[in-house]
Protein backbone atom coordinates (compact mmCIF):
# COMPACT_ATOMS: atom_id res chain seq x y z
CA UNK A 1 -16.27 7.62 -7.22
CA UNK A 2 -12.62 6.51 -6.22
CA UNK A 3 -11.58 2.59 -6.05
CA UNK A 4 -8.46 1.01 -5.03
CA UNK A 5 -8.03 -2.64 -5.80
CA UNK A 6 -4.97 -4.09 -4.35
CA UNK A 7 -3.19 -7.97 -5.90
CA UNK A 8 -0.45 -9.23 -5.27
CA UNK A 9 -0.60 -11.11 -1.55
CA UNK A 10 -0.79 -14.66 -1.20
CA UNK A 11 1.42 -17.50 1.48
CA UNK A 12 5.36 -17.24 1.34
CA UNK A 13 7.62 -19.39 2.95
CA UNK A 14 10.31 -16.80 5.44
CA UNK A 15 13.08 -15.38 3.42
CA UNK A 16 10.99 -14.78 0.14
CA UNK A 17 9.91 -12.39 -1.29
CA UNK A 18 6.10 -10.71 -2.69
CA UNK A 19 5.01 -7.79 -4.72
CA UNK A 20 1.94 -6.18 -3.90
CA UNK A 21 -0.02 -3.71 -6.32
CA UNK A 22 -2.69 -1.20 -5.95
CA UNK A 23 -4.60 0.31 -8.83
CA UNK A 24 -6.48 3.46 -8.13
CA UNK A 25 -9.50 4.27 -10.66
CA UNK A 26 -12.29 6.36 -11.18
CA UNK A 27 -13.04 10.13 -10.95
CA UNK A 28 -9.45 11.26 -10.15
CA UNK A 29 -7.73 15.21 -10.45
CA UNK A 30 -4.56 13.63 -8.84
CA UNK A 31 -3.21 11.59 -6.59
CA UNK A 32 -1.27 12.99 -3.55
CA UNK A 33 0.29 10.46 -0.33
CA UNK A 34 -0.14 6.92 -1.42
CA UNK A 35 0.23 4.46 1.33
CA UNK A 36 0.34 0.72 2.66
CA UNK A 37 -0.94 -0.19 5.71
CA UNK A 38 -1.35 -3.60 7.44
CA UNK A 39 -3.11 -5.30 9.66
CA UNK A 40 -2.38 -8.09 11.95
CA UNK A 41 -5.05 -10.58 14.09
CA UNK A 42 -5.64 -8.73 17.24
CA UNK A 43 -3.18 -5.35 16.31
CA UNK A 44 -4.01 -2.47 15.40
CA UNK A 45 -3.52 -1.29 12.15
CA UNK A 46 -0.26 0.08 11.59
CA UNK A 47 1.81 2.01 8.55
CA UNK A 48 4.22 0.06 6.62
CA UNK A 49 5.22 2.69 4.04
CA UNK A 50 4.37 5.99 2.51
CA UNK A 51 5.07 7.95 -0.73
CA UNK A 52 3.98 11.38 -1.10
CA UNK A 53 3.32 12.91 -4.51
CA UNK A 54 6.87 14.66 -4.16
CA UNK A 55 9.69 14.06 -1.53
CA UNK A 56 11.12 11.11 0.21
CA UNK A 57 9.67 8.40 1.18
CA UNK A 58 8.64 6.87 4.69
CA UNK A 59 9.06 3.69 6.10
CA UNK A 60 7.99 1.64 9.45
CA UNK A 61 11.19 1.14 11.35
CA UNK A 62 10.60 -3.07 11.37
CA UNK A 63 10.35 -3.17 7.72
CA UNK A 64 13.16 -0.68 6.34
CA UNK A 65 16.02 -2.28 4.49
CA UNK A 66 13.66 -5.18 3.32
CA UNK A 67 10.35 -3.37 1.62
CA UNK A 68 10.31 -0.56 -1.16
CA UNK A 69 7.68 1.45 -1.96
CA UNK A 70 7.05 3.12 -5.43
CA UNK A 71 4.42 4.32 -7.92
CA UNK A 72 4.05 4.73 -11.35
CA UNK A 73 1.87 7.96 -11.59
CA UNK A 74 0.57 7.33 -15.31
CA UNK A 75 -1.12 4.19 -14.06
CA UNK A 76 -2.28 5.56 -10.56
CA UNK A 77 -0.85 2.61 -9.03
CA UNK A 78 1.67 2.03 -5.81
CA UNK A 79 3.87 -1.21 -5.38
CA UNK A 80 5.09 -2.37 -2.55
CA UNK A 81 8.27 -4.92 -2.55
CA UNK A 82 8.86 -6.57 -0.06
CA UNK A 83 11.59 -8.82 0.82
CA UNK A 84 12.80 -11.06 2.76
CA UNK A 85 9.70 -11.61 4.85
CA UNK A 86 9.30 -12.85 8.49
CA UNK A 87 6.39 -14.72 9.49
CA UNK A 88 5.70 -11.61 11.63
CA UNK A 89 5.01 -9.56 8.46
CA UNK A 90 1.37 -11.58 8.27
CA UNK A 91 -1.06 -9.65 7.76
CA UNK A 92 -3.62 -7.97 5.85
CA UNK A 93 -2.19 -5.07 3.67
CA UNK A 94 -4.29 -2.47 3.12
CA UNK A 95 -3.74 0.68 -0.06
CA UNK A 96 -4.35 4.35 0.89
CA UNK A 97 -4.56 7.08 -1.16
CA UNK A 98 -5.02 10.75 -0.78
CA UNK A 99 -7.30 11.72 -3.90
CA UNK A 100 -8.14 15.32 -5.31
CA UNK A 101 -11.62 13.99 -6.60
CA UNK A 102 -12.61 15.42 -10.21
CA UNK A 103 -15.20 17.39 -9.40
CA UNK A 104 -15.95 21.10 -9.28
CA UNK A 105 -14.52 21.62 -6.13
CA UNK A 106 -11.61 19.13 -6.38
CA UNK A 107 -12.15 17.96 -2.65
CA UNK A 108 -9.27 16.18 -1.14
CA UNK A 109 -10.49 12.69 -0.03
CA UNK A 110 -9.27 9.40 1.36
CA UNK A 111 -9.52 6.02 0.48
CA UNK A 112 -8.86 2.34 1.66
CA UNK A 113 -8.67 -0.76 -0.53
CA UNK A 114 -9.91 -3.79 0.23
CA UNK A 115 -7.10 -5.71 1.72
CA UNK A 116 -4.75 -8.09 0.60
CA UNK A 117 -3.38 -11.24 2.94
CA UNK A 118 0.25 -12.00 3.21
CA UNK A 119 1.08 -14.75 5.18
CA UNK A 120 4.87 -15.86 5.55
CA UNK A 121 5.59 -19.37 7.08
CA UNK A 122 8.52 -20.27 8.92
């Protein structure tokens, strides 16, 4: 019903920079908390940034000052900017949305994208 395709990742020496995108499609009333995650080997997954539909942002402590999140809410899609990487920002980045899914009911569902990899050589 709902997909999220995330673009954007790819290798990066330390210092640059990457933009990631995530397009969400399909049977959509709205769009409420968009999110990226990420994923390193052996970590858990973690939350890198968050947007809600209204109100301030949120960011994880080890990437404020360097990443910015934003959407553009006529294309259902979040960015996320990130800059001046570390080679501990590898990972796989993950999308999250919070969907009210066009249907009768308009339940509130949530989604994952496939993943993205960002690596960042030193």
């Amino acid at each position: 019903q709902v997909q999220l395709v995330e673009s954007g990742g790819g290798l990066v020496q330390a210092g640059g920079s990457l933009r990631l995108s995530c397009a969400v499609s399909g049977s959509i009333f709205s769009i409420k908390a968009m999110a990226w995650y990420r994923q390193a080997p052996g970590k858990q997954r973690e939350l890198v940034a968050l947007i809600p539909s209204g109100g301030s942002t949120n960011y994880a402590d080890s990437v404020k000052d360097r990443f910015t999140i934003s959407r553009d809410n006529a294309k259902n899609t979040v960015y996320l900017q990130m800059n001046s990487l570390k080679p501990e920002d590898t990972a796989v980045y993950y999308c999250n949305a919070d969907v009210l899914v066009l249907t009768p009911t308009l339940p509130r569902r949530n989604y994952w994208g496939q993943g993205t990899q960002v690596t960042v050589s030193s």
